[in-house]
C-alpha atoms as a PDB file:
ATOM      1  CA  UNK A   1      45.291  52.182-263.819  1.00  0.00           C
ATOM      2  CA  UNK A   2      46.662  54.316-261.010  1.00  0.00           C
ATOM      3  CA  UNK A   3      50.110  55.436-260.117  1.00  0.00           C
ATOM      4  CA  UNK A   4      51.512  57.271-257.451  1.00  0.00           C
ATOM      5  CA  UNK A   5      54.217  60.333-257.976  1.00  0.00           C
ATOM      6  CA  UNK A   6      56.878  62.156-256.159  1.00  0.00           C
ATOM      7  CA  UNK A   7      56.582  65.678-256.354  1.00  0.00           C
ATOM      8  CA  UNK A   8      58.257  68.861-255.695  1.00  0.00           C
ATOM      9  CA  UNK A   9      56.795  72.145-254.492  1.00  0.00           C
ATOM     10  CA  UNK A  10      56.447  75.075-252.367  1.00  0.00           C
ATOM     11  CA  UNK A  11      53.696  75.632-250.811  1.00  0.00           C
ATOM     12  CA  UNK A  12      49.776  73.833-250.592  1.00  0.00           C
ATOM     13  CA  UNK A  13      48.065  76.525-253.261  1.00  0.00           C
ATOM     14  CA  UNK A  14      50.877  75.720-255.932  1.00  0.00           C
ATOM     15  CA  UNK A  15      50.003  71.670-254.958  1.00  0.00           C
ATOM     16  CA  UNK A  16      46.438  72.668-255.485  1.00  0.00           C
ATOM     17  CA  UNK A  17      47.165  74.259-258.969  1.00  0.00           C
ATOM     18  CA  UNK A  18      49.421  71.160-260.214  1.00  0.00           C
ATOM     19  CA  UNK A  19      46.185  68.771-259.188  1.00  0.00           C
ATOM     20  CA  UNK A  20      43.699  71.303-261.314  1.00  0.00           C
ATOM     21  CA  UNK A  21      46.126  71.070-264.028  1.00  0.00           C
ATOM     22  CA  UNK A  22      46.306  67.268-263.936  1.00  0.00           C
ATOM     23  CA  UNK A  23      42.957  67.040-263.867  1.00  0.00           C
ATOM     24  CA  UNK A  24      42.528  68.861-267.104  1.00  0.00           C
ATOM     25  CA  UNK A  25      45.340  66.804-268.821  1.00  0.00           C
ATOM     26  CA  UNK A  26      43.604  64.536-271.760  1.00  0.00           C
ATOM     27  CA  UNK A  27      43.975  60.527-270.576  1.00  0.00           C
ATOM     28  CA  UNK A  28      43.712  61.958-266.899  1.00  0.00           C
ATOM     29  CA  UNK A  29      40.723  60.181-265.364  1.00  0.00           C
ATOM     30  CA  UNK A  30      41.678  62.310-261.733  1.00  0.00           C
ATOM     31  CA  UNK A  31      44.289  63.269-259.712  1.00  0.00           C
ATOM     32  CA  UNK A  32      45.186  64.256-256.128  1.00  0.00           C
ATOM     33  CA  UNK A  33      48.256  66.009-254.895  1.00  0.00           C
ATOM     34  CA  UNK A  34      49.001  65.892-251.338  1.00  0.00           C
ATOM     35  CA  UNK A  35      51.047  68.193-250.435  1.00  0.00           C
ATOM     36  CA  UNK A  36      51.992  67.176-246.882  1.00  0.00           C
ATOM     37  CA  UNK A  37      53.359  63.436-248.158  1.00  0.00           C
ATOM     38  CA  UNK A  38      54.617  65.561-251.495  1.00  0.00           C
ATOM     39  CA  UNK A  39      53.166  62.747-253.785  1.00  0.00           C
ATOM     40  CA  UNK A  40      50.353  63.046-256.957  1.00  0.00           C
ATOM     41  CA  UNK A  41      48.104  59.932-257.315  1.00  0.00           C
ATOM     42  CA  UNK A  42      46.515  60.108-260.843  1.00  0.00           C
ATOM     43  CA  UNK A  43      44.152  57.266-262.476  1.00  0.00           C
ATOM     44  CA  UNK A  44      44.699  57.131-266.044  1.00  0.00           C
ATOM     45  CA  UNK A  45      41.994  56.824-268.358  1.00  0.00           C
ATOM     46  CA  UNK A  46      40.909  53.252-270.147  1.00  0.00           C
ATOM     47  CA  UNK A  47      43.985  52.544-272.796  1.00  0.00           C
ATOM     48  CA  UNK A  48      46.139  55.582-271.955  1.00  0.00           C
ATOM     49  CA  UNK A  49      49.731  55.561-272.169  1.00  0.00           C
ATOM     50  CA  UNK A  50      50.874  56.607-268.250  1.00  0.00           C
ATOM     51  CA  UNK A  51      54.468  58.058-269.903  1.00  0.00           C
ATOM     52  CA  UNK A  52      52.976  60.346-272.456  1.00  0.00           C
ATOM     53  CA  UNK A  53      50.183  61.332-270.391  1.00  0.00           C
ATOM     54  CA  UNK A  54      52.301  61.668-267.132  1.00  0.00           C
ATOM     55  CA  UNK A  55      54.767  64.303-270.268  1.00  0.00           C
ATOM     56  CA  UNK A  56      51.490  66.439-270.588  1.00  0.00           C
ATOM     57  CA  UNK A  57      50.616  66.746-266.902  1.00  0.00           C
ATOM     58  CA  UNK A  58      54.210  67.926-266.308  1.00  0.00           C
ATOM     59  CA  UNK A  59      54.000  70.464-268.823  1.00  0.00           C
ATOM     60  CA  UNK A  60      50.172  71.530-268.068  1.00  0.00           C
ATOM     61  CA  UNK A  61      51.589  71.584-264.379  1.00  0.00           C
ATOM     62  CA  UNK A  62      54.874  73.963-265.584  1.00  0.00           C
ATOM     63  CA  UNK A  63      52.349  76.565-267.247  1.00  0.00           C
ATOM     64  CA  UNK A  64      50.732  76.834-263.898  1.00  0.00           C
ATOM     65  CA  UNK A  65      53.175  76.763-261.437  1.00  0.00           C
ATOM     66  CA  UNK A  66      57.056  76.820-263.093  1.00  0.00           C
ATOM     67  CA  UNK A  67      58.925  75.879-260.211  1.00  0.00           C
ATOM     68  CA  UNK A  68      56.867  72.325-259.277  1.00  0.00           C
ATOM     69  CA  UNK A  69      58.435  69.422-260.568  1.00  0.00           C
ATOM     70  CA  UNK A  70      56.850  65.750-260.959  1.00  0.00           C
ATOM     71  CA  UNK A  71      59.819  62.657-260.818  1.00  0.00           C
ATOM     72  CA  UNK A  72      58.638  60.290-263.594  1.00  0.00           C
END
């Protein structure tokens, strides 16, 4: 399953941090942020739960950059 994300953040390294973070979340198949459209695209892994998962990006995200922000 994939779902698409409004995001929040300063500048296109930070956006590039978020998507490593994402990436590394557990029931994260990938992700992409763009950050000219502001927007994170992430395909969830085979029986993952998008709401927790999409609650550990946010904080995996946080760690690495704490002024992004990801509108669930």
């Amino acid at each position: 399953m994939k779902k698409s994300y409004k995001i929040e953040v300063d500048c296109a390294n930070c956006a590039n941090k978020m998507e490593e973070a994402a990436k590394k979340t557990p029931g994260v198949k990938d992700a992409v942020v763009n950050f000219m459209t502001l927007k994170m695209n992430v395909e969830f892994e085979e029986g993952a739960d998008p709401k927790a998962v999409m609650k550990d990006v946010q904080k995996n995200c946080k760690k690495v950059e704490d002024d992004c922000e990801i509108y669930l």
